[in-house]
PDB file of N, CA and C in Angstrom:
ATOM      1  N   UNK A   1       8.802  17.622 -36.190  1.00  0.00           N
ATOM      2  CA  UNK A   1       9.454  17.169 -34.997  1.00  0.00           C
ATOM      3  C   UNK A   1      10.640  16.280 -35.398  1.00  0.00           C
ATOM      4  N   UNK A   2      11.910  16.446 -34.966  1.00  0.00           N
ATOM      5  CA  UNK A   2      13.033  15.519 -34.938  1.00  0.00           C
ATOM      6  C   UNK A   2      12.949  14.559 -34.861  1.00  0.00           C
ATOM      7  N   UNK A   3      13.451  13.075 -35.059  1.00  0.00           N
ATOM      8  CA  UNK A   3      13.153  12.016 -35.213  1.00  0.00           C
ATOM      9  C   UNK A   3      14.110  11.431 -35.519  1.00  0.00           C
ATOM     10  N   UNK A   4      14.656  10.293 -35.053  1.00  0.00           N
ATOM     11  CA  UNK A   4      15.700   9.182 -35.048  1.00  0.00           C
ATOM     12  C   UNK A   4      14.679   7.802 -35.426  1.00  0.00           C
ATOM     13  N   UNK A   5      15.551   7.492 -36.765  1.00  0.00           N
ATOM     14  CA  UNK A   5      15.581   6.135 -37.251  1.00  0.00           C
ATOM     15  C   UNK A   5      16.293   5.051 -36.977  1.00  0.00           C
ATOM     16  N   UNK A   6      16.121   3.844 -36.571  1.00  0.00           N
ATOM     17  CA  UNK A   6      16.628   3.233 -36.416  1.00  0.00           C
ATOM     18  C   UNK A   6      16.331   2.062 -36.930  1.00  0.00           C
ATOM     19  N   UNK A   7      17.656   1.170 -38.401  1.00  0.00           N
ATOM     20  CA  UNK A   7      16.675   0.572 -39.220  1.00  0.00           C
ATOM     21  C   UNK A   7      17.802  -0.760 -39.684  1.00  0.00           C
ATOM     22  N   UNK A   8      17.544  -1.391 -40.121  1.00  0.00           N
ATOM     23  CA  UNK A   8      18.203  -2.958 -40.647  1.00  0.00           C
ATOM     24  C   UNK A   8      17.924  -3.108 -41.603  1.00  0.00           C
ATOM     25  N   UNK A   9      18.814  -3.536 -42.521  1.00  0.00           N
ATOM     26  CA  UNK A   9      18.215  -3.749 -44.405  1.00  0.00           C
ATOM     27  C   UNK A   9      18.891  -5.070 -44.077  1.00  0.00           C
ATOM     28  N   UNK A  10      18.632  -6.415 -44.416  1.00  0.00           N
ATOM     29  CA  UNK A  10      19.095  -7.155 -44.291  1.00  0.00           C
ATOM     30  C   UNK A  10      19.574  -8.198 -45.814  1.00  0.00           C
ATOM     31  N   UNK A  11      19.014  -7.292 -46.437  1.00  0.00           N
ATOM     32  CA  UNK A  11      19.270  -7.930 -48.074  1.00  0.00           C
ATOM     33  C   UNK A  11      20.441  -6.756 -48.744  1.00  0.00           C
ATOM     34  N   UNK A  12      21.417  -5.713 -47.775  1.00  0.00           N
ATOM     35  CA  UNK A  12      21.876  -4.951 -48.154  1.00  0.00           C
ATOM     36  C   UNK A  12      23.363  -5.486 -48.166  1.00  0.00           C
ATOM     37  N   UNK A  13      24.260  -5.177 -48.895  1.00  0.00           N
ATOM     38  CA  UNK A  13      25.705  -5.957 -49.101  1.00  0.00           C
ATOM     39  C   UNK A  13      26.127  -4.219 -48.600  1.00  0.00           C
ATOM     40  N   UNK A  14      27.448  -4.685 -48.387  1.00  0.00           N
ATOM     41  CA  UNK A  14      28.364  -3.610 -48.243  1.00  0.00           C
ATOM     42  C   UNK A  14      28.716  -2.469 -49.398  1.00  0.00           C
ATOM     43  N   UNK A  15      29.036  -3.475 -50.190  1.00  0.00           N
ATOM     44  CA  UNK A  15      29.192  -3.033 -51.923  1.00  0.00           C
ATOM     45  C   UNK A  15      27.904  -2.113 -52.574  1.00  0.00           C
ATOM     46  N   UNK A  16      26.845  -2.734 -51.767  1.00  0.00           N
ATOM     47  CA  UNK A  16      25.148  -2.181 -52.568  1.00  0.00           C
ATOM     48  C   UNK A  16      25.513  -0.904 -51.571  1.00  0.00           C
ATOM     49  N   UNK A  17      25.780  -1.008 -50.498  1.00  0.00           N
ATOM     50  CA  UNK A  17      25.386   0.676 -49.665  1.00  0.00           C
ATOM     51  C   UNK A  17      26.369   1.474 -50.788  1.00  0.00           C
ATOM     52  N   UNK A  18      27.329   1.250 -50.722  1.00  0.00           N
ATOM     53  CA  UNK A  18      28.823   1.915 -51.186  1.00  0.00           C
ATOM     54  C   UNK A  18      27.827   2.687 -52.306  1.00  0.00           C
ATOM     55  N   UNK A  19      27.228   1.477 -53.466  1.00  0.00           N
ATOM     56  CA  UNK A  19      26.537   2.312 -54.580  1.00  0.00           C
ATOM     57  C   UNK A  19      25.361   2.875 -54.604  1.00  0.00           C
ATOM     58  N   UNK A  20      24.772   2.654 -53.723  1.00  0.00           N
ATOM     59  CA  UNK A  20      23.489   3.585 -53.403  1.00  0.00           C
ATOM     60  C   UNK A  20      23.825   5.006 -52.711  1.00  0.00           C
ATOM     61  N   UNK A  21      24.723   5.112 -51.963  1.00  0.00           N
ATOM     62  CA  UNK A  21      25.373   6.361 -51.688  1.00  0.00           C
ATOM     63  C   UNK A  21      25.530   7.189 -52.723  1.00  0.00           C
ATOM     64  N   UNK A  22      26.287   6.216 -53.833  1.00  0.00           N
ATOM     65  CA  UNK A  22      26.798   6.787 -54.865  1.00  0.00           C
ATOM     66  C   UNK A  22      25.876   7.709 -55.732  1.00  0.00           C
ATOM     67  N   UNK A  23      25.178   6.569 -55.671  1.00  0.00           N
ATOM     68  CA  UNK A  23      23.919   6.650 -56.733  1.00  0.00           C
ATOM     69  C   UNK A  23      22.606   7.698 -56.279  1.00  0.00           C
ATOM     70  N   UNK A  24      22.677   7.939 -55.324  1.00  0.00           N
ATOM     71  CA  UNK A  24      21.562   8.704 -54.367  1.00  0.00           C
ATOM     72  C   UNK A  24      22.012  10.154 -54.387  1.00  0.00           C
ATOM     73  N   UNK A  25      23.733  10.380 -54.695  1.00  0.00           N
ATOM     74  CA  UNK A  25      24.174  11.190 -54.691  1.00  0.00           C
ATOM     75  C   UNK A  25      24.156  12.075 -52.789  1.00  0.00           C
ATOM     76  N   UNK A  26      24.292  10.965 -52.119  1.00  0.00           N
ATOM     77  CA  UNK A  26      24.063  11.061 -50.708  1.00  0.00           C
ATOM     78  C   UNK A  26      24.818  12.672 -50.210  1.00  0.00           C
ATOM     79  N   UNK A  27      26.380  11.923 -50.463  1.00  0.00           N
ATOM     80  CA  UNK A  27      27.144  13.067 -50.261  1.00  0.00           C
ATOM     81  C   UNK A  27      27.658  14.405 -50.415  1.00  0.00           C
ATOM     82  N   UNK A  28      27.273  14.198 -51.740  1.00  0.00           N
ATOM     83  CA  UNK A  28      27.192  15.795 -52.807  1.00  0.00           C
ATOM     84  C   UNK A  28      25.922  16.343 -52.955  1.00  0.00           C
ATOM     85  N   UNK A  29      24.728  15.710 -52.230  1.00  0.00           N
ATOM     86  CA  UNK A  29      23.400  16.396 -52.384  1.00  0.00           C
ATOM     87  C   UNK A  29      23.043  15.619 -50.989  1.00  0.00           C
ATOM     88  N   UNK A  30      22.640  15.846 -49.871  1.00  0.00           N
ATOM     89  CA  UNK A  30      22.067  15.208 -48.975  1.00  0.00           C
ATOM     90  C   UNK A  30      20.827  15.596 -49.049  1.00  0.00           C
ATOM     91  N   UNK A  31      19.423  14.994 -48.991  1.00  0.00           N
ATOM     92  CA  UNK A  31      18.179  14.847 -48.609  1.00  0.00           C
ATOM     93  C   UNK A  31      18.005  16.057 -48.147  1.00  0.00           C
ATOM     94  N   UNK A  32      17.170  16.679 -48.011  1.00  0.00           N
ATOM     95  CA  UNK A  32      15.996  17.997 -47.383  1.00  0.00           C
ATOM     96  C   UNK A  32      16.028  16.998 -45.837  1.00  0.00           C
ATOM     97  N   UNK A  33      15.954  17.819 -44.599  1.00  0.00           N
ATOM     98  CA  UNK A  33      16.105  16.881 -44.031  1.00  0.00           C
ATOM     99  C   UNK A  33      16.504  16.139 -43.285  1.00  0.00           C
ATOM    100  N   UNK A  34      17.486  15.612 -44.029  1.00  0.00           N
ATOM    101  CA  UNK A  34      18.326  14.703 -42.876  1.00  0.00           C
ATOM    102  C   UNK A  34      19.881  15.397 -42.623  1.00  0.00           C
ATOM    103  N   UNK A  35      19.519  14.800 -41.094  1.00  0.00           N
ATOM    104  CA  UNK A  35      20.804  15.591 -40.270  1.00  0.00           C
ATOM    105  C   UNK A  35      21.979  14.913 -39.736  1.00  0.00           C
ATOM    106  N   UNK A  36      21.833  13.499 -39.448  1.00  0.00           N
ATOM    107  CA  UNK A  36      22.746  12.842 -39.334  1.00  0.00           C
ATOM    108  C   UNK A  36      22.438  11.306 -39.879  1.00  0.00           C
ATOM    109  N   UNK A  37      23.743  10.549 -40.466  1.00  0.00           N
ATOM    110  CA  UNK A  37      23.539   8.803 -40.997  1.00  0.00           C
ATOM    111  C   UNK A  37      24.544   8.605 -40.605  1.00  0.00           C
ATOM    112  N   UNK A  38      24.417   7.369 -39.761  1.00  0.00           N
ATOM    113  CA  UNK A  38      26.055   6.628 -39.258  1.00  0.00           C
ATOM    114  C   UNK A  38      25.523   4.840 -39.768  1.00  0.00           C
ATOM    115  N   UNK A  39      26.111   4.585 -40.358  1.00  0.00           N
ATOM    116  CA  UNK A  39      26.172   3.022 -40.914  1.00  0.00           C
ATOM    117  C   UNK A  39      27.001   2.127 -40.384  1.00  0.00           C
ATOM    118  N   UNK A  40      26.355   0.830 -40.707  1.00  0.00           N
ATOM    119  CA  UNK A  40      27.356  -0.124 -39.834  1.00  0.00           C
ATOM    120  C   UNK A  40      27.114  -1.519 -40.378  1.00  0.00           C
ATOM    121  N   UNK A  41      27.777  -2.483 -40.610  1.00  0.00           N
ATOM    122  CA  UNK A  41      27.312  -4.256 -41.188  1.00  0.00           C
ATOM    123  C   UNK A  41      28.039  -4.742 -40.051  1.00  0.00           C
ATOM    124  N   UNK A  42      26.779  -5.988 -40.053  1.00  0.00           N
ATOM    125  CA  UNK A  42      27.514  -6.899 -39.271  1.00  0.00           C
ATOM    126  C   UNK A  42      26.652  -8.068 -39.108  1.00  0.00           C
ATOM    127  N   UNK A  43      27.133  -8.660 -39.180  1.00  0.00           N
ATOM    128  CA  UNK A  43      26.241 -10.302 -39.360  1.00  0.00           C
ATOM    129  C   UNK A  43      25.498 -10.543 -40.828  1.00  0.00           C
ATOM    130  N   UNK A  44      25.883  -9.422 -41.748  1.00  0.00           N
ATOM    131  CA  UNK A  44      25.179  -9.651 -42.980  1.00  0.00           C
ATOM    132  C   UNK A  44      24.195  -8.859 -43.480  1.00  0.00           C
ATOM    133  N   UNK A  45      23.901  -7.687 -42.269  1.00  0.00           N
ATOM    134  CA  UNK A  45      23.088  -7.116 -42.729  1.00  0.00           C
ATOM    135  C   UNK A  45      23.443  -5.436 -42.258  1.00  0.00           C
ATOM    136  N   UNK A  46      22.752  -4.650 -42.828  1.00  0.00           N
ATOM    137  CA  UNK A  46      22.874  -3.108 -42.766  1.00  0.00           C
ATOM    138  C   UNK A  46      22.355  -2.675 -41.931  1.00  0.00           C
ATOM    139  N   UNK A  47      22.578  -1.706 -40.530  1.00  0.00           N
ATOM    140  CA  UNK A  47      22.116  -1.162 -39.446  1.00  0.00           C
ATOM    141  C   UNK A  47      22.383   0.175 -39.357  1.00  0.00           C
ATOM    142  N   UNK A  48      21.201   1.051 -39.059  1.00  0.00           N
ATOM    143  CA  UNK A  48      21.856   2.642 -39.796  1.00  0.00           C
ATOM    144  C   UNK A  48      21.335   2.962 -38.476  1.00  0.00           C
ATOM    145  N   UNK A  49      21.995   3.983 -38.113  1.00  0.00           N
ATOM    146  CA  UNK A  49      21.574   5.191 -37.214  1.00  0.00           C
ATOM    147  C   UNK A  49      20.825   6.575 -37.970  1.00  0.00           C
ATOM    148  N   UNK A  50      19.506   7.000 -37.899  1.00  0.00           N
ATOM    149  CA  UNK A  50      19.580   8.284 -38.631  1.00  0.00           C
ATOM    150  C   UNK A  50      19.214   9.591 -38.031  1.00  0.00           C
ATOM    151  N   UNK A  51      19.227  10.675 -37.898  1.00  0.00           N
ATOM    152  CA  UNK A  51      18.073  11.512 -37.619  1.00  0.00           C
ATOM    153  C   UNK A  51      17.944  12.536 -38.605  1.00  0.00           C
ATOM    154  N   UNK A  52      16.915  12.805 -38.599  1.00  0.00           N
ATOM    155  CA  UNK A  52      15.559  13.756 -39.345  1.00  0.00           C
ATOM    156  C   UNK A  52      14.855  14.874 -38.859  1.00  0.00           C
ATOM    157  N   UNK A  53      14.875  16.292 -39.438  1.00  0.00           N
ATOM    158  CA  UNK A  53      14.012  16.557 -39.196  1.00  0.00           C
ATOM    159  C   UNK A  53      12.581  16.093 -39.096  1.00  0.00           C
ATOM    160  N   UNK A  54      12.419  15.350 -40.242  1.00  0.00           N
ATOM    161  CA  UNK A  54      10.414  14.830 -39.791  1.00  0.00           C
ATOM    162  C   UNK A  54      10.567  13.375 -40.235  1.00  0.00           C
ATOM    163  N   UNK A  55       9.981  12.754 -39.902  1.00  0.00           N
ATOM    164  CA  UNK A  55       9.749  11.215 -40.347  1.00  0.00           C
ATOM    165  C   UNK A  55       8.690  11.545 -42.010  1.00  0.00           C
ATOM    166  N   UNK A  56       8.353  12.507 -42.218  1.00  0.00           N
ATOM    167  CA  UNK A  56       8.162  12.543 -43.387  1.00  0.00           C
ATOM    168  C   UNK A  56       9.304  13.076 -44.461  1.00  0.00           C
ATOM    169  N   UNK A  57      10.471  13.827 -43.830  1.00  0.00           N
ATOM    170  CA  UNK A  57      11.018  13.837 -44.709  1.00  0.00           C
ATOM    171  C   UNK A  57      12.133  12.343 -45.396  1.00  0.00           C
ATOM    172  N   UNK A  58      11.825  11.920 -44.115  1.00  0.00           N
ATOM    173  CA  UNK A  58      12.659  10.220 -44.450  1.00  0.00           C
ATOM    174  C   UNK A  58      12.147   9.699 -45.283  1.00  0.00           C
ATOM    175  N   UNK A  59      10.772   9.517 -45.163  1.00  0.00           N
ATOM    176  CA  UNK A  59       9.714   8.812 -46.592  1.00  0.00           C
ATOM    177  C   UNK A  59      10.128   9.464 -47.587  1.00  0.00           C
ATOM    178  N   UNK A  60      10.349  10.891 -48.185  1.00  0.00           N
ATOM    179  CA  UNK A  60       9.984  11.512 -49.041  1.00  0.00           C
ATOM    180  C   UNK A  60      11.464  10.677 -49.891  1.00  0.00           C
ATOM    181  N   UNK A  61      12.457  10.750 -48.729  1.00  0.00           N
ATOM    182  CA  UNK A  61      13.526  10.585 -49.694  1.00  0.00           C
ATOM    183  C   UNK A  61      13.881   8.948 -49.953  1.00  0.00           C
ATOM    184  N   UNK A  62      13.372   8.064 -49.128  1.00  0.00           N
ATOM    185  CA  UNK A  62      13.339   6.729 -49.091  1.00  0.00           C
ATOM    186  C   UNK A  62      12.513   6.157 -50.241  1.00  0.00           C
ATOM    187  N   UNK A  63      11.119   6.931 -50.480  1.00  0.00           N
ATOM    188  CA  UNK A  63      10.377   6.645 -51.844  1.00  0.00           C
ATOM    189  C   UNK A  63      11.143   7.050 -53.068  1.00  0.00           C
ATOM    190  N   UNK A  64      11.379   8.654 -52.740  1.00  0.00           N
ATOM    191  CA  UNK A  64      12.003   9.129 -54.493  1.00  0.00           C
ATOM    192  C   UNK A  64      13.569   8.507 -54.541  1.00  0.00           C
ATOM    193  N   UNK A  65      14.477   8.441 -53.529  1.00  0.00           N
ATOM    194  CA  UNK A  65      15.762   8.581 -54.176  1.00  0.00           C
ATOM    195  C   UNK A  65      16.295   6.628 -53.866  1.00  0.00           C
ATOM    196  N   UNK A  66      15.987   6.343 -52.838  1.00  0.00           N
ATOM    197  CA  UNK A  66      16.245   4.777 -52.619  1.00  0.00           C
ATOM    198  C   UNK A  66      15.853   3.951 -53.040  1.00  0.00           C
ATOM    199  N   UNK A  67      14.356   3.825 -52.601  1.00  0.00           N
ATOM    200  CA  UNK A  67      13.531   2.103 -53.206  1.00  0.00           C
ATOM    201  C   UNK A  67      13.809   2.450 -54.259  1.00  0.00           C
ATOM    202  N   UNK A  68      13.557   3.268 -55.928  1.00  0.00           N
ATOM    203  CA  UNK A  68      13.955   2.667 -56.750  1.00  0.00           C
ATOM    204  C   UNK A  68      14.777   2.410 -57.530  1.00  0.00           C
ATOM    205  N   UNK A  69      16.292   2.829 -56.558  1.00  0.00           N
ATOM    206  CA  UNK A  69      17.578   2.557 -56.620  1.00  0.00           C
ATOM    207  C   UNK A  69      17.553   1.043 -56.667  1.00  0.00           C
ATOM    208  N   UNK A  70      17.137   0.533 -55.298  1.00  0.00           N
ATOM    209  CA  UNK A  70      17.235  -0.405 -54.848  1.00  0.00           C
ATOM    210  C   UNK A  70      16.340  -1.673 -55.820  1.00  0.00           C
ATOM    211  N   UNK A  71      15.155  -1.511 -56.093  1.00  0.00           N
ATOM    212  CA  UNK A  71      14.263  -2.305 -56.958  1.00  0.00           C
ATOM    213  C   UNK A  71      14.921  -2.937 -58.150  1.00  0.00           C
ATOM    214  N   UNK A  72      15.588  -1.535 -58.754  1.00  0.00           N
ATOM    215  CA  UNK A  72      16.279  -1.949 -60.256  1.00  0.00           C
ATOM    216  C   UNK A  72      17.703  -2.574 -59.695  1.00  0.00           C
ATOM    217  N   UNK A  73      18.106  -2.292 -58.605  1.00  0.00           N
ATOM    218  CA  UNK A  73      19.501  -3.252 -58.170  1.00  0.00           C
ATOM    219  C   UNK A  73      18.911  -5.054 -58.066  1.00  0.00           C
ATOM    220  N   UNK A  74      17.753  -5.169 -58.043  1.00  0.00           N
ATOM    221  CA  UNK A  74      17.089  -6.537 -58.084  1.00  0.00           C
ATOM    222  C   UNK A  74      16.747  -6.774 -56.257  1.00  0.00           C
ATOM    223  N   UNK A  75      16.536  -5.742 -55.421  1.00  0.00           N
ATOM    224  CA  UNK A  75      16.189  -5.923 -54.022  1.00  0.00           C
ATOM    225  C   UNK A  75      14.875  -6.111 -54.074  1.00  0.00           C
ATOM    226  N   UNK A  76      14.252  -7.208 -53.236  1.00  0.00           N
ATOM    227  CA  UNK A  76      13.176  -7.462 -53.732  1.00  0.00           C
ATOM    228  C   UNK A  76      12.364  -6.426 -51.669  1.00  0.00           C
ATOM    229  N   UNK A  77      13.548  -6.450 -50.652  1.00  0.00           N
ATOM    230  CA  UNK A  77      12.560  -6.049 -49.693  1.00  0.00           C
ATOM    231  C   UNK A  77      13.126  -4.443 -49.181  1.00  0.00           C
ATOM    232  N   UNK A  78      12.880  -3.362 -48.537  1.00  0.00           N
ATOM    233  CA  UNK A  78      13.114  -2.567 -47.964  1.00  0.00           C
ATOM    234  C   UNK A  78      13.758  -2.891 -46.821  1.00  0.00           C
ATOM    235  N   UNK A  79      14.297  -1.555 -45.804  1.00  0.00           N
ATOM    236  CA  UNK A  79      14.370  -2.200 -44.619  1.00  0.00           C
ATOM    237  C   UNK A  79      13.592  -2.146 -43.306  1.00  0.00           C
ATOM    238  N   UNK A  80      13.633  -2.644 -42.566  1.00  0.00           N
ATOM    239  CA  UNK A  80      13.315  -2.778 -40.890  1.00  0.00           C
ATOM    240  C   UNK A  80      13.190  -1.199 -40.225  1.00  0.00           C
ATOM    241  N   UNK A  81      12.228  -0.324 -40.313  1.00  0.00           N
ATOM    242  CA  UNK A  81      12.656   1.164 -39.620  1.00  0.00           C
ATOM    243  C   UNK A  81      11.585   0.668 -38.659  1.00  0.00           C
ATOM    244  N   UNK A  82      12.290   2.029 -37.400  1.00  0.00           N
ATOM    245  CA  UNK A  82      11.674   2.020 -36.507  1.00  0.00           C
ATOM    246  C   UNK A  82      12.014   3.437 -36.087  1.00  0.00           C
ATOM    247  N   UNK A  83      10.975   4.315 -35.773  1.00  0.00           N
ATOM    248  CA  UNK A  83      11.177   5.823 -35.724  1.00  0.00           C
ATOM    249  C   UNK A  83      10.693   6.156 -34.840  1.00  0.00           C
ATOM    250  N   UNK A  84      11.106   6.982 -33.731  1.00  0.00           N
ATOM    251  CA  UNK A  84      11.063   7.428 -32.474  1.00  0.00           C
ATOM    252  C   UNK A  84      11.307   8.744 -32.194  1.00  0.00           C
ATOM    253  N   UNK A  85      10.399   9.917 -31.836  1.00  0.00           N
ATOM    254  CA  UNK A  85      10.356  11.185 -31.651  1.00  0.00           C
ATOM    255  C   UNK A  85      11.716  11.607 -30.926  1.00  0.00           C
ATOM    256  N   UNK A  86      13.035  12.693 -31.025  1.00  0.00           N
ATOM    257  CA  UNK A  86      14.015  12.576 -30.260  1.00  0.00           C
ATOM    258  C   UNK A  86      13.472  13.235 -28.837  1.00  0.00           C
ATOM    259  N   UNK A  87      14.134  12.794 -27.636  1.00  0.00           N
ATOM    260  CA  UNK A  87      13.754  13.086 -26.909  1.00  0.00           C
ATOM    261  C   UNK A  87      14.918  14.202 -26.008  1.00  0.00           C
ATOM    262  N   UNK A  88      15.685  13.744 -26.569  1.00  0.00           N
ATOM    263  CA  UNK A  88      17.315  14.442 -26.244  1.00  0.00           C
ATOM    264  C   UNK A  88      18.697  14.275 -26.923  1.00  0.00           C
ATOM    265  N   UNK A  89      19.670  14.830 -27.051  1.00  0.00           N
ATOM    266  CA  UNK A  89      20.479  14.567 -28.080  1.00  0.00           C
ATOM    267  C   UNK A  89      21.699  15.381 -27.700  1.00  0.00           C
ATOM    268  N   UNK A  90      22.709  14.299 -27.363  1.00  0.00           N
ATOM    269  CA  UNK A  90      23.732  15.046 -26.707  1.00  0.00           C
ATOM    270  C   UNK A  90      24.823  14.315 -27.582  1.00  0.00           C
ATOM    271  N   UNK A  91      25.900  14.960 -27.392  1.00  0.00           N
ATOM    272  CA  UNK A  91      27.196  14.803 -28.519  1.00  0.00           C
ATOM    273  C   UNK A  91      28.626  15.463 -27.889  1.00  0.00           C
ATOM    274  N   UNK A  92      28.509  14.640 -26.913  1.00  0.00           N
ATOM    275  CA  UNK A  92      30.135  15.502 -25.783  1.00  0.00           C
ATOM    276  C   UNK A  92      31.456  14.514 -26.597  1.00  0.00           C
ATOM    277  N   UNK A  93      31.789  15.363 -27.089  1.00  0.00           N
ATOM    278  CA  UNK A  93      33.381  14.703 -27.426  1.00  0.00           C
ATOM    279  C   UNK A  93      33.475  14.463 -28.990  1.00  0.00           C
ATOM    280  N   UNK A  94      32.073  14.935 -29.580  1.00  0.00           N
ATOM    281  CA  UNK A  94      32.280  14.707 -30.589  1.00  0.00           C
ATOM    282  C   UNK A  94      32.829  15.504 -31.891  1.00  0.00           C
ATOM    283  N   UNK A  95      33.419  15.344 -32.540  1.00  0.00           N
ATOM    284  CA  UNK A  95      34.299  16.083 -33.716  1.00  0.00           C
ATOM    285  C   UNK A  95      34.111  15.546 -34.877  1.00  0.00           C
ATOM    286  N   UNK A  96      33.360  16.307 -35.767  1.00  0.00           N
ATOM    287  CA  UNK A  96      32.551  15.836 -37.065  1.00  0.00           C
ATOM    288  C   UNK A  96      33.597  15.704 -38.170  1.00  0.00           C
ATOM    289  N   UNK A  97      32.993  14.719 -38.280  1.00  0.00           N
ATOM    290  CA  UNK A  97      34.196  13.736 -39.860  1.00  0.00           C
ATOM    291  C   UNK A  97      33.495  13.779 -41.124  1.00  0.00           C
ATOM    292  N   UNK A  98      34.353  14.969 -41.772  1.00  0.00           N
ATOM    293  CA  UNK A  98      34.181  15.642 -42.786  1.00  0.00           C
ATOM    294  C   UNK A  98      33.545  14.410 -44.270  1.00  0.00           C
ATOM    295  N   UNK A  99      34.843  13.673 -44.571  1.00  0.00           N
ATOM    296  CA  UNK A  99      34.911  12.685 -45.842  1.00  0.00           C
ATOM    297  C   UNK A  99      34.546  11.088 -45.075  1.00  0.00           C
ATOM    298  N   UNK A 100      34.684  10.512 -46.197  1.00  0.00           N
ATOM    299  CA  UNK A 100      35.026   9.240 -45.766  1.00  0.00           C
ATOM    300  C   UNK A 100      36.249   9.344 -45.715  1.00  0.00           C
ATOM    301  N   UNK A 101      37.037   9.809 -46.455  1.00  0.00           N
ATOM    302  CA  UNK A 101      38.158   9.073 -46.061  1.00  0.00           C
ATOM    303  C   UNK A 101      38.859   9.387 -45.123  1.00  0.00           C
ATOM    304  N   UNK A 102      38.320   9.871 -43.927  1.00  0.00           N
ATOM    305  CA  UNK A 102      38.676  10.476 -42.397  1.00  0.00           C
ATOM    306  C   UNK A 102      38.271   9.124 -41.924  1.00  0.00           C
ATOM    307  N   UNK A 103      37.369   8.529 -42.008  1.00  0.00           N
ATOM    308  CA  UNK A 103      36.744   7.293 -41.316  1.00  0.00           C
ATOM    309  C   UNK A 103      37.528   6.080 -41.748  1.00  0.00           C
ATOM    310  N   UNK A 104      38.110   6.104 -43.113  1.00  0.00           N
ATOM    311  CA  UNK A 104      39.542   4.959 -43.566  1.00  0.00           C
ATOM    312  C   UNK A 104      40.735   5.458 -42.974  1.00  0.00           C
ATOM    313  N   UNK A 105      40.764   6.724 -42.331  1.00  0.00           N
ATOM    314  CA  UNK A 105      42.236   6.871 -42.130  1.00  0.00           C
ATOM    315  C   UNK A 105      41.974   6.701 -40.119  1.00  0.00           C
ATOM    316  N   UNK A 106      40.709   6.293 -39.576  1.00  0.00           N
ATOM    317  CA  UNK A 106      40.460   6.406 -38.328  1.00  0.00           C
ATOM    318  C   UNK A 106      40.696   4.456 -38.322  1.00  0.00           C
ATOM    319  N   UNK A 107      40.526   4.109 -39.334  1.00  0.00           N
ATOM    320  CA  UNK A 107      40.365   2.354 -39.635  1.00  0.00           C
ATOM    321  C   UNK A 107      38.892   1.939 -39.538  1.00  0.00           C
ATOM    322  N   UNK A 108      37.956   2.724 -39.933  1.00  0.00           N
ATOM    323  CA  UNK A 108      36.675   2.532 -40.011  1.00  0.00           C
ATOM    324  C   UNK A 108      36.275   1.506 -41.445  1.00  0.00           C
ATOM    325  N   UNK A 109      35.176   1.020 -41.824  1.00  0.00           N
ATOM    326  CA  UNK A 109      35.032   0.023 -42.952  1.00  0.00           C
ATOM    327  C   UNK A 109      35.337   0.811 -43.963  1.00  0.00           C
TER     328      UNK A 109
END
């Protein structure tokens, strides 16, 4: 079943997402899985939008490819999820942004 995450890392820097992307190989290999990630900081901490095919495939990739990204980066906590079956999912107006650097040239972080 589909599933939207909705989650806060609050020990996450801007710089740490940048390299865990990197490092996760987010973009050039995305997760089994996952269908959409929209990110965002603000007040200091990391707030993600996600959805999933299954809330198990979020674990699968949160255990193998993140926490122990994150562990050896010296993070001592995970983050804040909260996962909710989708119930509907609509997207009027929207036009999918290929790179990042569509989102630097929109003036995004």
């Amino acid at each position: 079943m589909p599933v939207v995450l909705i989650s806060t890392w609050s020990e996450m820097t801007p710089e740490q997402y940048e390299q865990m992307v990197e490092l996760t190989n987010w973009n050039s290999d995305p997760a089994p899985g996952a269908l959409l990630h929209l990110a965002a900081f603000e007040d200091g901490e990391l707030h993600v939008v996600d959805i999933w095919e299954s809330a198990e495939h979020y674990q699968r990739f949160i255990e193998e490819r993140v926490m122990p990204l994150a562990q050896a980066a010296g993070m001592t906590s995970g983050p804040d999820v909260h996962i909710y079956p989708i119930h509907n999912l609509s997207t009027p107006g929207f036009a999918p942004i290929e790179t990042r650097s569509a989102v630097d040239r929109m003036g995004g972080a």
